[in-house]
PDB file of N, CA and C in Angstrom:
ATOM      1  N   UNK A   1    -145.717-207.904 -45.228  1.00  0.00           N
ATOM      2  CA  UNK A   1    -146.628-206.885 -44.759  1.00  0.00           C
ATOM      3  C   UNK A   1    -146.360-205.613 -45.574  1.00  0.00           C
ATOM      4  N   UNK A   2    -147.562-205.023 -46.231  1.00  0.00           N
ATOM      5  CA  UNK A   2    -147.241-204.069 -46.928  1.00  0.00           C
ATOM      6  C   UNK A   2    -146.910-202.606 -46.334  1.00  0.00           C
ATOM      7  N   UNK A   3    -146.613-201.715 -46.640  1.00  0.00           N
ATOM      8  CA  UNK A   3    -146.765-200.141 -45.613  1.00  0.00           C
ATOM      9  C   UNK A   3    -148.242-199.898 -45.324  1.00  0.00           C
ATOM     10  N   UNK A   4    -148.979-200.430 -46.245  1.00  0.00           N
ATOM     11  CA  UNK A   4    -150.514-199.922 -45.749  1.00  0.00           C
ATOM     12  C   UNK A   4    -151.110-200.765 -44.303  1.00  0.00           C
ATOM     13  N   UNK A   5    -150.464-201.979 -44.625  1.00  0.00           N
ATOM     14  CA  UNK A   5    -150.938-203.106 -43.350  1.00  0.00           C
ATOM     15  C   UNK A   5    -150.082-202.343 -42.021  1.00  0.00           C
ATOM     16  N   UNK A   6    -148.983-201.923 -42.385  1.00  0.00           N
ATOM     17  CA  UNK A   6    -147.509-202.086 -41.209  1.00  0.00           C
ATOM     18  C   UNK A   6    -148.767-200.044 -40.663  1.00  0.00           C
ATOM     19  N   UNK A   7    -149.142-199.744 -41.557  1.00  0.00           N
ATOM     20  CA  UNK A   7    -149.944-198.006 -41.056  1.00  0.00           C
ATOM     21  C   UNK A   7    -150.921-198.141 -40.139  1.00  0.00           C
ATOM     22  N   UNK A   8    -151.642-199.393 -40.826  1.00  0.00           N
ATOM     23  CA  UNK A   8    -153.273-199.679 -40.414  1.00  0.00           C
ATOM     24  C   UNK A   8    -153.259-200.610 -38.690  1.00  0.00           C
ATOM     25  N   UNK A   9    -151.960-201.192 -38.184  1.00  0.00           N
ATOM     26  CA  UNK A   9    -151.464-201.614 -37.349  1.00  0.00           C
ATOM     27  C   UNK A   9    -150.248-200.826 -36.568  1.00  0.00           C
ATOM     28  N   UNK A  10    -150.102-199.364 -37.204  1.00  0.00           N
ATOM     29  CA  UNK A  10    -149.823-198.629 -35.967  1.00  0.00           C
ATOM     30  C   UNK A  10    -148.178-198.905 -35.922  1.00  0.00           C
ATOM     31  N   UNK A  11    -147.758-199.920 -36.867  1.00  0.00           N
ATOM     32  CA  UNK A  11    -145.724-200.379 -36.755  1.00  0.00           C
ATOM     33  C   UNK A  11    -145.439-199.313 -37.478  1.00  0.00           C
ATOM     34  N   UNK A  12    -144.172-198.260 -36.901  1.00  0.00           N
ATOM     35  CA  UNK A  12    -143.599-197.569 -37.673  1.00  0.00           C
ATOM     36  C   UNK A  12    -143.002-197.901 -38.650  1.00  0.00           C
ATOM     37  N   UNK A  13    -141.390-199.155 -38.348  1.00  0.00           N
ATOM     38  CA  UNK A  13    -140.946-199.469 -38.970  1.00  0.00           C
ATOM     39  C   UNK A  13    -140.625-201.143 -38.665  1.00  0.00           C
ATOM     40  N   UNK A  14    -140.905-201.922 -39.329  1.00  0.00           N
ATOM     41  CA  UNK A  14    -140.842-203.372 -39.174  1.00  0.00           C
ATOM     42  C   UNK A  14    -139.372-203.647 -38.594  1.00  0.00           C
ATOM     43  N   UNK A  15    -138.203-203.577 -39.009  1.00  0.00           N
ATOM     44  CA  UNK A  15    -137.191-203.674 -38.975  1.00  0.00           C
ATOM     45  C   UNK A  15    -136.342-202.475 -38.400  1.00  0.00           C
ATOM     46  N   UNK A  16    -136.231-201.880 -36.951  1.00  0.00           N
ATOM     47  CA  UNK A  16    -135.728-201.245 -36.506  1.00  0.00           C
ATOM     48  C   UNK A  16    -134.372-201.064 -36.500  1.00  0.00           C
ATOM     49  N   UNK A  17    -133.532-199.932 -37.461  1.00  0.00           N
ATOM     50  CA  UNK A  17    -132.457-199.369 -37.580  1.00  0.00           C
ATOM     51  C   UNK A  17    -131.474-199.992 -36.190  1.00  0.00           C
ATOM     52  N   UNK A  18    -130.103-200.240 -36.386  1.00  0.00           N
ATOM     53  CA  UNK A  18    -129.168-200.232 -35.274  1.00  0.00           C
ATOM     54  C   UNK A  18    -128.927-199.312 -34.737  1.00  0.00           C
ATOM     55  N   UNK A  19    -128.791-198.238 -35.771  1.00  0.00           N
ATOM     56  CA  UNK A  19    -128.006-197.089 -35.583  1.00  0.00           C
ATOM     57  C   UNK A  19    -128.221-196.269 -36.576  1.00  0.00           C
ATOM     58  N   UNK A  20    -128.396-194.721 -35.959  1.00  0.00           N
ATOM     59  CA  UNK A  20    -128.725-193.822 -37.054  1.00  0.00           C
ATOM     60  C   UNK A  20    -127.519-193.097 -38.023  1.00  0.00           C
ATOM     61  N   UNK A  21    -127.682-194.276 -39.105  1.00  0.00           N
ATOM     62  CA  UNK A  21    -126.502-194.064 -39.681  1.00  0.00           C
ATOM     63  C   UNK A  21    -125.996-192.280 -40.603  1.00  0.00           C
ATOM     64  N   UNK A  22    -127.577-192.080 -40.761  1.00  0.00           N
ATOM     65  CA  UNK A  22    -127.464-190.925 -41.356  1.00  0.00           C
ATOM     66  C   UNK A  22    -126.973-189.890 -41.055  1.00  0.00           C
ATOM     67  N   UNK A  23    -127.540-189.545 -39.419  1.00  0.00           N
ATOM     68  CA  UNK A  23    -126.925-188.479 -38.667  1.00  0.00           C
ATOM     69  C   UNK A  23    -125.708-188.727 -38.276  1.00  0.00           C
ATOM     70  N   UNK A  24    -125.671-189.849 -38.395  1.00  0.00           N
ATOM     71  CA  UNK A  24    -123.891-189.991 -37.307  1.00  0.00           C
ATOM     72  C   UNK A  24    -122.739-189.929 -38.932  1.00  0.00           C
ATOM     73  N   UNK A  25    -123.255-190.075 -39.883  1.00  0.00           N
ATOM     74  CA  UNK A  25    -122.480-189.844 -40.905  1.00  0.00           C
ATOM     75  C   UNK A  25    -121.936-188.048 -41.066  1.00  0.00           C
ATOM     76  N   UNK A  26    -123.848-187.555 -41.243  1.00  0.00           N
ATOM     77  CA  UNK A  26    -123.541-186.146 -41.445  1.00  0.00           C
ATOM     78  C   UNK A  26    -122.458-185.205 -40.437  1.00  0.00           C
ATOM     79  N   UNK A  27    -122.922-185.980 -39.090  1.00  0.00           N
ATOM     80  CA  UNK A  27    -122.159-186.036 -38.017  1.00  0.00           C
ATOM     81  C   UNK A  27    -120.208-185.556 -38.324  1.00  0.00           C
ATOM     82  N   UNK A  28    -120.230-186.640 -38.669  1.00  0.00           N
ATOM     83  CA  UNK A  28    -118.969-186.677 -39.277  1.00  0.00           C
ATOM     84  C   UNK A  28    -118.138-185.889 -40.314  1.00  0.00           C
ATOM     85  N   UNK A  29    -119.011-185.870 -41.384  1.00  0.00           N
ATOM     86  CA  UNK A  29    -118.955-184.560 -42.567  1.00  0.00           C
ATOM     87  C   UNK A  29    -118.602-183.882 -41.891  1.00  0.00           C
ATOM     88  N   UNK A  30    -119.320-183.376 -41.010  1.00  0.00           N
ATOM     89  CA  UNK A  30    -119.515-181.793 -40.478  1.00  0.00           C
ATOM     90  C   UNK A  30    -118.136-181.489 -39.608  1.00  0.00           C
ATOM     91  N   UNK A  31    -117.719-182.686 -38.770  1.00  0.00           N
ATOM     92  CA  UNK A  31    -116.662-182.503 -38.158  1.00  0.00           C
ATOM     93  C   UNK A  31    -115.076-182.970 -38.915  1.00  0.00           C
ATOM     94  N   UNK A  32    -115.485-183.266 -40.276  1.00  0.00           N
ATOM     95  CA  UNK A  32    -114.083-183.034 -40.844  1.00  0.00           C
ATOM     96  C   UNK A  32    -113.998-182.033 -41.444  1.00  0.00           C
ATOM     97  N   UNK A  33    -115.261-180.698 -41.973  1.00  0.00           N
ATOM     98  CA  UNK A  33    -114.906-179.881 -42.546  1.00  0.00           C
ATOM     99  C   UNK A  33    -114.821-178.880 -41.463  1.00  0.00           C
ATOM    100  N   UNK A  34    -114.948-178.718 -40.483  1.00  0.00           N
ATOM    101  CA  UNK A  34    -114.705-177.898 -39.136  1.00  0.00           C
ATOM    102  C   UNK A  34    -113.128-177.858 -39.128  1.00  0.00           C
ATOM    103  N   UNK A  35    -112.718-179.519 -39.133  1.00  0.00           N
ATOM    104  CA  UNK A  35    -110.892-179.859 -38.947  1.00  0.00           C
ATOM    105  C   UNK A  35    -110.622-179.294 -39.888  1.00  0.00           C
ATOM    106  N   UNK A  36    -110.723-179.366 -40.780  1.00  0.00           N
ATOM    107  CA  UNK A  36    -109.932-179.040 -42.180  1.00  0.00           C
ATOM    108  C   UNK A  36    -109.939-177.032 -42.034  1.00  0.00           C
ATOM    109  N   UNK A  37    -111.104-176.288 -41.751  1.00  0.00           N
ATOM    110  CA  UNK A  37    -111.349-174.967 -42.193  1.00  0.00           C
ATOM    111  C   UNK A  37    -110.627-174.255 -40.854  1.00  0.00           C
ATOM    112  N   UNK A  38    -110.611-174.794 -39.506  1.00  0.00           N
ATOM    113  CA  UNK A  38    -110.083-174.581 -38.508  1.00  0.00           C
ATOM    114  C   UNK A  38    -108.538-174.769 -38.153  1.00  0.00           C
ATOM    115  N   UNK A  39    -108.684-176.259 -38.277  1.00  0.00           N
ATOM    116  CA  UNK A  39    -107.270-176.485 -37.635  1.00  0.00           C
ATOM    117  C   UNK A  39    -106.026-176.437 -38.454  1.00  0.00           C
ATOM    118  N   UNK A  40    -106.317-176.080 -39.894  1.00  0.00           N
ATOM    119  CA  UNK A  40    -105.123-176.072 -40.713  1.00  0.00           C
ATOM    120  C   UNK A  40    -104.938-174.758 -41.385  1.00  0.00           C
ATOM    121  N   UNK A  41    -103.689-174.341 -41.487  1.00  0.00           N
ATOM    122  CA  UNK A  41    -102.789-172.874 -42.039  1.00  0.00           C
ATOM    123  C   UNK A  41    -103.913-173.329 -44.025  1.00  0.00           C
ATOM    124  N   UNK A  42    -103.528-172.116 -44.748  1.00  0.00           N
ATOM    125  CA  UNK A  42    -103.797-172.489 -46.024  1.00  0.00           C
ATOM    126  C   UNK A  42    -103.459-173.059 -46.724  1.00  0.00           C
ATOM    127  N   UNK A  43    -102.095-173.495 -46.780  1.00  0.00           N
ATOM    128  CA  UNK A  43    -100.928-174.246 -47.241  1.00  0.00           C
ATOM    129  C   UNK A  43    -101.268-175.638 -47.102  1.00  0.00           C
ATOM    130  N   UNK A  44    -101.417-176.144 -45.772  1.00  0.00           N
ATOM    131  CA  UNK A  44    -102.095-177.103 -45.092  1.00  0.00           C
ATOM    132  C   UNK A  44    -103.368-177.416 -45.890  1.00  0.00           C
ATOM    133  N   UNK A  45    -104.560-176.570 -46.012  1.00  0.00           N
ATOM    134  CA  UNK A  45    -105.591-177.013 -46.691  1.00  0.00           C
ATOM    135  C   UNK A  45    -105.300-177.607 -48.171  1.00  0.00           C
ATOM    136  N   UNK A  46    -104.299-176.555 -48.751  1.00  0.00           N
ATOM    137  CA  UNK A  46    -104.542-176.760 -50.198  1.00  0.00           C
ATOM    138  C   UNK A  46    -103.513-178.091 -50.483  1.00  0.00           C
ATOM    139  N   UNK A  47    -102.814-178.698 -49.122  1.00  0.00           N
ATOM    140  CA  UNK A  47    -101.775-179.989 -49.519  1.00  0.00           C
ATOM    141  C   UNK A  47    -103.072-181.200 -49.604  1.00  0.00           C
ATOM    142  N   UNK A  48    -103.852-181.163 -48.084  1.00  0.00           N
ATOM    143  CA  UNK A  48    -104.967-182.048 -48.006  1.00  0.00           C
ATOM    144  C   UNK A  48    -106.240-181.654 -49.138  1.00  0.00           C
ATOM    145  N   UNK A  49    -106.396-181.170 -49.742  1.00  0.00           N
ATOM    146  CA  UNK A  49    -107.586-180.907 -50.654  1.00  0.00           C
ATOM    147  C   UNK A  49    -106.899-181.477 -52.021  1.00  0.00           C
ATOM    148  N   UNK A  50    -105.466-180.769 -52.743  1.00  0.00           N
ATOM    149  CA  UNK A  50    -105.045-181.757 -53.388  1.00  0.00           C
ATOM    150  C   UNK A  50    -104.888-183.035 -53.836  1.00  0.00           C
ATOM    151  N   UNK A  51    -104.123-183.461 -52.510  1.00  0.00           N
ATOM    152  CA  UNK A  51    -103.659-185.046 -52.549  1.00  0.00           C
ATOM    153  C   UNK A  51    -104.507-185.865 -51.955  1.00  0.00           C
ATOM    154  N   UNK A  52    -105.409-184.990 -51.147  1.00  0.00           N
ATOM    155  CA  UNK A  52    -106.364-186.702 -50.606  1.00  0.00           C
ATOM    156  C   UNK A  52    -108.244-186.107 -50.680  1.00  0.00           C
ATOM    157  N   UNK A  53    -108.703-184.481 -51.541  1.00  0.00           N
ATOM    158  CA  UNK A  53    -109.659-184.753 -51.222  1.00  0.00           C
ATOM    159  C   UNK A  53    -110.090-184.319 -53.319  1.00  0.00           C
ATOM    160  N   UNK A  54    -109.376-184.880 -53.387  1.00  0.00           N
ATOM    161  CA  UNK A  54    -109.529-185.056 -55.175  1.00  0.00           C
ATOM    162  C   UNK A  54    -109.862-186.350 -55.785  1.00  0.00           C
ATOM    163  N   UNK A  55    -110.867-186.233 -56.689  1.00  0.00           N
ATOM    164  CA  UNK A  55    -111.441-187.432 -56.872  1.00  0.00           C
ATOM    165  C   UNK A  55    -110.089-188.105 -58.065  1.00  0.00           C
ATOM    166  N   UNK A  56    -108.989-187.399 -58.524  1.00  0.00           N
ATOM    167  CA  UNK A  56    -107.775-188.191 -59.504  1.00  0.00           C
ATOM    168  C   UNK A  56    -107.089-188.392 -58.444  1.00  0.00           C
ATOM    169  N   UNK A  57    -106.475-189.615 -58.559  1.00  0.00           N
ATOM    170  CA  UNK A  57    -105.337-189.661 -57.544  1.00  0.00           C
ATOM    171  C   UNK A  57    -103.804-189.027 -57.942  1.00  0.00           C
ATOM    172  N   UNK A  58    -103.292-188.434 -56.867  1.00  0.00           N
ATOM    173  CA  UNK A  58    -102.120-187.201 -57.298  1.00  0.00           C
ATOM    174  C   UNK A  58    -100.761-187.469 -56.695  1.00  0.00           C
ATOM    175  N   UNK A  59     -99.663-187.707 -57.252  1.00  0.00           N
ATOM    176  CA  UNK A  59     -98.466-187.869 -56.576  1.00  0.00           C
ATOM    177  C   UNK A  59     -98.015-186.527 -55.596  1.00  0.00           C
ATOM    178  N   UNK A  60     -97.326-187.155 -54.811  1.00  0.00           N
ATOM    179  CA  UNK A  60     -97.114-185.986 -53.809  1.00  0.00           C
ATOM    180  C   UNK A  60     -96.019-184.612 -54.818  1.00  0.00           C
ATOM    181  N   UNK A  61     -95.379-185.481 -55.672  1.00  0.00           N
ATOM    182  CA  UNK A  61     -94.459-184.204 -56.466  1.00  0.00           C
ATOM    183  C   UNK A  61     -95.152-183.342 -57.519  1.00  0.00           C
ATOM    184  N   UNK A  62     -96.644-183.926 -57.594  1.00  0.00           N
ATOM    185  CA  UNK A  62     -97.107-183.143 -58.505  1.00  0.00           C
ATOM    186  C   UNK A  62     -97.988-182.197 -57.796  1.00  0.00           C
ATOM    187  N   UNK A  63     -98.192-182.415 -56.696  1.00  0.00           N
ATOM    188  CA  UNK A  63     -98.861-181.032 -55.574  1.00  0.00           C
ATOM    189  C   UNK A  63     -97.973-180.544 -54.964  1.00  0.00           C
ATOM    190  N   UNK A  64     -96.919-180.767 -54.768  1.00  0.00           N
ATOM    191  CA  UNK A  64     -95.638-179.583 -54.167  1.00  0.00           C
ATOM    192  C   UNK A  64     -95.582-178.891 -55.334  1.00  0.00           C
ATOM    193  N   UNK A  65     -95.121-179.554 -56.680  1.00  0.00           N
ATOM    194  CA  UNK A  65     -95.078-178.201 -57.615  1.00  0.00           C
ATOM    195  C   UNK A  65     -95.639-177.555 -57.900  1.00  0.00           C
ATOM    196  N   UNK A  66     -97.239-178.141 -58.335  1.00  0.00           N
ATOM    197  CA  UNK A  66     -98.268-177.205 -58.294  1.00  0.00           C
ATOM    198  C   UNK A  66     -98.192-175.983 -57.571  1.00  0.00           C
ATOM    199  N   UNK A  67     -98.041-176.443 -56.236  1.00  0.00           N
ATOM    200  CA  UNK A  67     -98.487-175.293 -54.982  1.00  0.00           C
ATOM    201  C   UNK A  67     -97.038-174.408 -54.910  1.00  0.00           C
ATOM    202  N   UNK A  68     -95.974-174.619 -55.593  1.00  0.00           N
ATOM    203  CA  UNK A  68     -95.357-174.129 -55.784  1.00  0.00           C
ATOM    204  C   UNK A  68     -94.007-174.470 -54.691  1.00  0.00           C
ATOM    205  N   UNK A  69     -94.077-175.251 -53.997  1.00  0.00           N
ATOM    206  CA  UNK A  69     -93.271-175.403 -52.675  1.00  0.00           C
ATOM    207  C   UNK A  69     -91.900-176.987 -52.676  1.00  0.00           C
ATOM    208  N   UNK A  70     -91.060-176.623 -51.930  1.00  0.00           N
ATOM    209  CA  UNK A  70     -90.125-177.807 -52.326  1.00  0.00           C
ATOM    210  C   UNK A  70     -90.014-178.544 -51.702  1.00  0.00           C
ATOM    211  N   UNK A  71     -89.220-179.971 -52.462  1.00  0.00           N
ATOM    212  CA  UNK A  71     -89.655-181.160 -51.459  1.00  0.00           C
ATOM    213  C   UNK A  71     -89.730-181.027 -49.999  1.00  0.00           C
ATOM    214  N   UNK A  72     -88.757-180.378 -49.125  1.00  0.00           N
ATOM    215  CA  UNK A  72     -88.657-179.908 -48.247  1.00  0.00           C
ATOM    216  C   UNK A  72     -89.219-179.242 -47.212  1.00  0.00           C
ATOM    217  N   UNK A  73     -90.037-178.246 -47.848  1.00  0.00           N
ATOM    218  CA  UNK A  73     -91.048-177.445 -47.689  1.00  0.00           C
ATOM    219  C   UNK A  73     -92.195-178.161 -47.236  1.00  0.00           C
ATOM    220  N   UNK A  74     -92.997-179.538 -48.373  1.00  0.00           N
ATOM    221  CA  UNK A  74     -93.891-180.157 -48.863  1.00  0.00           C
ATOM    222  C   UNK A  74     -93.733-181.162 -47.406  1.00  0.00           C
ATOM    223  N   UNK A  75     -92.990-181.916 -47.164  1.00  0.00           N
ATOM    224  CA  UNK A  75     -92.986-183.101 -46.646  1.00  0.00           C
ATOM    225  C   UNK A  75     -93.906-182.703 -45.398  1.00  0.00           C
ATOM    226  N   UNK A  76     -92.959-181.801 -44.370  1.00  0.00           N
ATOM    227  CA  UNK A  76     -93.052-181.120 -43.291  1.00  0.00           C
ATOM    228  C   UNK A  76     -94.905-180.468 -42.712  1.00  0.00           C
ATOM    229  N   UNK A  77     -95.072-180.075 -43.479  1.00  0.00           N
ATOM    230  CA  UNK A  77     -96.284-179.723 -43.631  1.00  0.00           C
ATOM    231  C   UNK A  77     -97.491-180.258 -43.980  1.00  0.00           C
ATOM    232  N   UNK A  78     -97.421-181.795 -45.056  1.00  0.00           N
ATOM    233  CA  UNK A  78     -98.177-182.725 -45.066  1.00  0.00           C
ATOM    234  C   UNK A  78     -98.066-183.426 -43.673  1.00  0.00           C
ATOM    235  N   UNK A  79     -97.356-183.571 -43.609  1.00  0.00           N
ATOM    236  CA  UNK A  79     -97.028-184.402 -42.134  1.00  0.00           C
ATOM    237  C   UNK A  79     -97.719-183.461 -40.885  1.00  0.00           C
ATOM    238  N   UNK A  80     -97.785-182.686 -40.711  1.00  0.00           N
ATOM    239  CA  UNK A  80     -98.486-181.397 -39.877  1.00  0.00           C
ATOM    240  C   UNK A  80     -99.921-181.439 -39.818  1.00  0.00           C
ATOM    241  N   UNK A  81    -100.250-181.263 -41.096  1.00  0.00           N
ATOM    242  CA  UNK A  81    -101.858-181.257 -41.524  1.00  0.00           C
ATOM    243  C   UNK A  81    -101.807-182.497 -41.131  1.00  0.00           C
ATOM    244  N   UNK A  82    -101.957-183.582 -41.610  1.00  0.00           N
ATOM    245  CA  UNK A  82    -102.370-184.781 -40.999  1.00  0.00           C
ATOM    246  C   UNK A  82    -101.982-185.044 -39.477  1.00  0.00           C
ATOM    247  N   UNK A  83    -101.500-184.537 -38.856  1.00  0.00           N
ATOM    248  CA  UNK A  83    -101.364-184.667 -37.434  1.00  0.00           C
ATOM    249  C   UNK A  83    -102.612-183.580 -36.725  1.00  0.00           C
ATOM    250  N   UNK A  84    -102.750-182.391 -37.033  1.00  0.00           N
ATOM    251  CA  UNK A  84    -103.242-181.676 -36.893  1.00  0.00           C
ATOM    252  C   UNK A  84    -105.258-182.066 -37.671  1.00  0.00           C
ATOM    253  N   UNK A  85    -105.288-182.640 -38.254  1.00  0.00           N
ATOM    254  CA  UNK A  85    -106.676-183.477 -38.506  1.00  0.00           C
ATOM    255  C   UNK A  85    -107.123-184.807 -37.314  1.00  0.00           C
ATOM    256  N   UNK A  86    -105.859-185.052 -37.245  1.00  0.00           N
ATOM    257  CA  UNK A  86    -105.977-186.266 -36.749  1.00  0.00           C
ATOM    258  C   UNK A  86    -106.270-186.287 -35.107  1.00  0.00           C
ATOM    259  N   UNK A  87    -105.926-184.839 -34.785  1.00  0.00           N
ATOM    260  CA  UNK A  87    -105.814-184.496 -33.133  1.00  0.00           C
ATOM    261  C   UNK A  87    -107.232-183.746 -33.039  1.00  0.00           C
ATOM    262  N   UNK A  88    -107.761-183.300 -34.199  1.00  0.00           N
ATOM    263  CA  UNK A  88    -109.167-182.500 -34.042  1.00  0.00           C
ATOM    264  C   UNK A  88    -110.248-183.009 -34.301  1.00  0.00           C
ATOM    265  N   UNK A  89    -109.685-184.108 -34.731  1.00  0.00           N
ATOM    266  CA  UNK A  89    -111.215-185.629 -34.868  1.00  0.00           C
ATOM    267  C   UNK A  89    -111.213-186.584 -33.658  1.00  0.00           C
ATOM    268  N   UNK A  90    -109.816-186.250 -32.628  1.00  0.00           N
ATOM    269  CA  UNK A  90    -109.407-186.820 -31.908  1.00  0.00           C
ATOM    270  C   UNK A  90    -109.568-188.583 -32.227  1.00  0.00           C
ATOM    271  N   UNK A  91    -108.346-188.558 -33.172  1.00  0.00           N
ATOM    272  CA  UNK A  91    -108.322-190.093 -33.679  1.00  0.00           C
ATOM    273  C   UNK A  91    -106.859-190.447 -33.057  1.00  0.00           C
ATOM    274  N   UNK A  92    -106.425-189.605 -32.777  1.00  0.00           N
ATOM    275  CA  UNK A  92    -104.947-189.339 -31.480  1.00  0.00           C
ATOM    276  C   UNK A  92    -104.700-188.577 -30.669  1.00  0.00           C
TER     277      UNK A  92
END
Protein backbone atom coordinates (compact mmCIF):
# COMPACT_ATOMS: atom_id res chain seq x y z
CA UNK A 1 0.00 0.00 0.00
CA UNK A 2 1.45 3.13 -1.06
CA UNK A 3 1.23 6.56 1.30
CA UNK A 4 -1.20 7.84 -1.26
CA UNK A 5 -3.56 4.63 -0.85
CA UNK A 6 -2.67 4.36 3.21
CA UNK A 7 -4.01 8.90 2.86
CA UNK A 8 -6.92 8.17 0.56
CA UNK A 9 -8.11 5.43 3.30
CA UNK A 10 -7.68 7.63 6.21
CA UNK A 11 -4.50 4.90 7.93
CA UNK A 12 -2.09 7.09 9.57
CA UNK A 13 0.46 4.70 9.92
CA UNK A 14 0.27 0.99 8.72
CA UNK A 15 2.58 -0.35 11.23
CA UNK A 16 2.05 1.22 14.60
CA UNK A 17 5.25 2.22 16.62
CA UNK A 18 5.73 0.18 20.15
CA UNK A 19 7.08 2.88 21.65
CA UNK A 20 7.99 6.37 21.12
CA UNK A 21 11.39 5.85 20.77
CA UNK A 22 12.27 9.32 19.90
CA UNK A 23 10.95 11.15 22.80
CA UNK A 24 11.88 8.68 25.33
CA UNK A 25 15.46 8.88 23.88
CA UNK A 26 15.51 12.77 23.88
CA UNK A 27 13.99 12.04 27.17
CA UNK A 28 17.01 10.69 28.28
CA UNK A 29 19.62 13.12 26.68
CA UNK A 30 18.02 15.64 28.53
CA UNK A 31 18.21 13.87 31.82
CA UNK A 32 21.85 12.98 31.58
CA UNK A 33 22.86 16.42 30.79
CA UNK A 34 20.73 17.82 33.82
CA UNK A 35 22.99 14.85 35.95
CA UNK A 36 26.07 15.77 34.64
CA UNK A 37 25.54 20.05 34.87
CA UNK A 38 23.78 19.58 38.33
CA UNK A 39 24.86 16.87 40.27
CA UNK A 40 28.60 17.05 39.75
CA UNK A 41 31.48 19.60 41.36
CA UNK A 42 33.72 20.76 38.09
CA UNK A 43 36.37 18.43 38.69
CA UNK A 44 33.72 15.77 38.53
CA UNK A 45 32.51 17.05 35.11
CA UNK A 46 35.79 17.44 33.51
CA UNK A 47 36.84 13.51 34.90
CA UNK A 48 33.36 12.26 33.17
CA UNK A 49 33.61 14.42 29.94
CA UNK A 50 37.23 13.24 29.55
CA UNK A 51 37.22 9.62 30.10
CA UNK A 52 33.80 8.56 29.11
CA UNK A 53 32.20 11.42 27.03
CA UNK A 54 35.12 11.60 24.35
CA UNK A 55 34.80 10.10 21.22
CA UNK A 56 39.12 8.68 21.69
CA UNK A 57 39.21 6.34 24.23
CA UNK A 58 41.48 7.74 27.29
CA UNK A 59 43.38 5.98 30.05
CA UNK A 60 42.50 7.04 33.39
CA UNK A 61 46.42 8.32 33.90
CA UNK A 62 46.20 10.34 31.04
CA UNK A 63 43.10 12.47 32.46
CA UNK A 64 44.44 12.75 36.01
CA UNK A 65 47.46 14.35 34.45
CA UNK A 66 45.88 16.29 32.13
CA UNK A 67 43.53 17.74 34.79
CA UNK A 68 46.37 18.07 36.70
CA UNK A 69 45.41 15.87 39.84
CA UNK A 70 47.05 12.65 41.50
CA UNK A 71 46.39 9.22 41.42
CA UNK A 72 44.87 9.71 44.64
CA UNK A 73 43.10 12.66 44.12
CA UNK A 74 41.72 11.03 40.62
CA UNK A 75 40.43 7.69 41.87
CA UNK A 76 38.16 9.17 44.68
CA UNK A 77 36.35 11.45 42.67
CA UNK A 78 35.78 9.32 39.55
CA UNK A 79 34.27 7.02 41.82
CA UNK A 80 31.96 10.00 43.24
CA UNK A 81 30.86 11.30 39.89
CA UNK A 82 29.77 8.03 38.87
CA UNK A 83 27.88 7.39 42.00
CA UNK A 84 26.52 10.70 41.97
CA UNK A 85 25.16 10.16 38.04
CA UNK A 86 24.07 7.09 38.88
CA UNK A 87 21.75 8.26 41.96
CA UNK A 88 20.33 11.22 39.67
CA UNK A 89 19.21 8.93 36.81
CA UNK A 90 18.17 6.91 39.69
CA UNK A 91 19.85 3.72 38.26
CA UNK A 92 20.64 3.20 42.25
Amino acid sequence: MSTQEQAEKGIDQLFPRLQLSETKNEWKARQIERALQYSLDETERKIIGKKYLNPVRVSDIDVYLDLGLTKDQYYPKKKEAIFQIATALRII
